[in-house]
Protein backbone atom coordinates (compact mmCIF):
# COMPACT_ATOMS: atom_id res chain seq x y z
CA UNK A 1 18.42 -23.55 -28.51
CA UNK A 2 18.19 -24.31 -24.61
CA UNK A 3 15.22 -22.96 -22.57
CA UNK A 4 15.90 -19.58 -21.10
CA UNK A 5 16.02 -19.49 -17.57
CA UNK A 6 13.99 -16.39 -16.58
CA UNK A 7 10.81 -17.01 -19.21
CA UNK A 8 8.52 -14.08 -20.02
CA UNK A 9 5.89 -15.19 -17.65
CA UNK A 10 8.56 -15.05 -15.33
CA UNK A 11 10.11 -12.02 -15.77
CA UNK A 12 6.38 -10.56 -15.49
CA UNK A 13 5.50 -11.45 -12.01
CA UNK A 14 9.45 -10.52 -10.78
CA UNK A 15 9.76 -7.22 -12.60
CA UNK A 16 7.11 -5.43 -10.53
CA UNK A 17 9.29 -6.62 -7.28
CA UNK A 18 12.05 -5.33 -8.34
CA UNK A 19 13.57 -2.02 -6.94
CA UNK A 20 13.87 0.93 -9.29
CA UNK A 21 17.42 2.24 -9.88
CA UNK A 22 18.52 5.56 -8.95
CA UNK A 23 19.74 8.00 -11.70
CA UNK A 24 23.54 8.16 -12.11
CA UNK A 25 24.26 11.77 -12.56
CA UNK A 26 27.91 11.13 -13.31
CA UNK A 27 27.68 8.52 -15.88
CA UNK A 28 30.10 5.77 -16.15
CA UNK A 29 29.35 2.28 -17.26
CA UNK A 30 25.46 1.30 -17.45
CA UNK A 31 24.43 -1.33 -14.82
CA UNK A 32 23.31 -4.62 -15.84
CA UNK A 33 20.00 -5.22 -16.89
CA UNK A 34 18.03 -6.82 -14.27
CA UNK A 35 16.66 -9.52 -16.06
CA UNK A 36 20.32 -10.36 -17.07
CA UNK A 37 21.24 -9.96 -13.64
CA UNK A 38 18.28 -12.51 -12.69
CA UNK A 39 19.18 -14.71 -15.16
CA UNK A 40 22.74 -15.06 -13.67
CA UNK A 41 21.58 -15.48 -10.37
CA UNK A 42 19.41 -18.05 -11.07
CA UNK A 43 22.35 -19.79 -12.67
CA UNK A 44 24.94 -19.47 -10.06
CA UNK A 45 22.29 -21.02 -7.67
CA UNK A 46 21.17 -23.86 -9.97
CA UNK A 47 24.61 -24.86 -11.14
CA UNK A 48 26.26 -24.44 -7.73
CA UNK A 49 29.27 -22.99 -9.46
CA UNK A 50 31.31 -20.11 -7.24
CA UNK A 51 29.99 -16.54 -8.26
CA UNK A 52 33.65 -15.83 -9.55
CA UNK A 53 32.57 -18.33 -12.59
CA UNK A 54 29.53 -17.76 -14.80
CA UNK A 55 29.26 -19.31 -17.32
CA UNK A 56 30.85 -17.29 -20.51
CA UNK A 57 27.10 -17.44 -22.09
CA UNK A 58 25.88 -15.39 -19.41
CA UNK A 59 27.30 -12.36 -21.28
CA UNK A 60 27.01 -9.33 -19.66
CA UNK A 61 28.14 -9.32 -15.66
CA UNK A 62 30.90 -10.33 -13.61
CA UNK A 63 29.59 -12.75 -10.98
CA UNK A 64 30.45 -10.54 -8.16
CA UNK A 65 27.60 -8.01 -9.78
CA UNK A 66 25.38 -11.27 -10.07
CA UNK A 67 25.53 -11.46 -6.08
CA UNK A 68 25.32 -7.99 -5.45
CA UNK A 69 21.98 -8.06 -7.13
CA UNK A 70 20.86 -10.81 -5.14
CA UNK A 71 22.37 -9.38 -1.68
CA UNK A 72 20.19 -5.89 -2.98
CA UNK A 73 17.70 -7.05 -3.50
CA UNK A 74 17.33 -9.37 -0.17
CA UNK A 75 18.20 -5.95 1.31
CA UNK A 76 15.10 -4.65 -0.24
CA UNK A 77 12.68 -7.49 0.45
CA UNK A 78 12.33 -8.59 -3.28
CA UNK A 79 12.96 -12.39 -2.28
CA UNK A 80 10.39 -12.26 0.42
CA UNK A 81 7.44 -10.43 -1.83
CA UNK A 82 8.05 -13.27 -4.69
CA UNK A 83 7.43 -15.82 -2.21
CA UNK A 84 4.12 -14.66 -1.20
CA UNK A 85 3.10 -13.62 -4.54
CA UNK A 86 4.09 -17.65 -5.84
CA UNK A 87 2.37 -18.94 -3.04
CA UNK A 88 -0.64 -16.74 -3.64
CA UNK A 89 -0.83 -18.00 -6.82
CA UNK A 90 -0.07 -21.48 -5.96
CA UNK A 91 -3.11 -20.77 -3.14
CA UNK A 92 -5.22 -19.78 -6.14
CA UNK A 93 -4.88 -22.90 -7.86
CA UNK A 94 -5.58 -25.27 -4.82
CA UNK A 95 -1.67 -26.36 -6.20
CA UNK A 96 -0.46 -26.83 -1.97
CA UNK A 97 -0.09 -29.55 -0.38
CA UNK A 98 -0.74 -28.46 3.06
CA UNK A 99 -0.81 -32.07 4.46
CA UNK A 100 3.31 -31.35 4.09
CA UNK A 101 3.37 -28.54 5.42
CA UNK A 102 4.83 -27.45 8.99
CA UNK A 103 4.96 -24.82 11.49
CA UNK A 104 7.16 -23.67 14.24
CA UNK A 105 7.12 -20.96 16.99
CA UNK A 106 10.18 -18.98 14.87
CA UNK A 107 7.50 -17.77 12.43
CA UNK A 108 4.14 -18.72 14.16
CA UNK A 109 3.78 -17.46 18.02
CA UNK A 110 2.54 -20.63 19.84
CA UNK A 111 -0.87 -20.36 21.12
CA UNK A 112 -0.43 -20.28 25.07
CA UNK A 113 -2.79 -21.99 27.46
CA UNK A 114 -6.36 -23.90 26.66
């Protein structure tokens, strides 16, 4: 059986991230689940295949609902927090390399003067 993409210990630092959903009072077809929907982003990216071709595996979830996810939750800042919370942890473990690491003015103001 092939390694799942999104792994438990994944799923448990993303979940928290993730943006609850509203209620929907008028019913209709349930949304995806978002660790589903994670899962299919992650293999749209990886693969480099179009978003109107997931693989059939996938199950649930067109690929346009796979990138709606992913353009929600950018919307929402979900992207951003798992960064920082990975690179806290990667901080935590001394795991940087910050001999490779690089700064500009576009996120860092330059210092001005002596």
């Amino acid at each position: 059986m092939a390694k799942p993409l999104v792994s438990d210990e994944v799923w448990a630092v993303v979940a928290p991230l993730l943006p609850s959903r509203p209620p929907r009072p008028k019913g209709g077809r349930p949304p995806v689940d978002d660790r589903a929907a994670l899962t299919g982003i992650l293999s749209v990216l990886r693969s480099g295949i179009p978003w109107e071709m997931p693989p059939r595996e996938m199950g649930r979830g067109s690929g346009m609902t796979y990138w709606r996810r992913l353009r929600d939750w950018q919307a929402t800042g979900v992207w951003e927090k798992l960064h920082r919370v990975l690179l806290d942890r990667l901080g935590e473990t001394n795991a940087i390399d910050w001999s490779r690491a690089a700064l500009d003015s576009s996120r860092v103001p330059a210092k001005r003067g002596p």
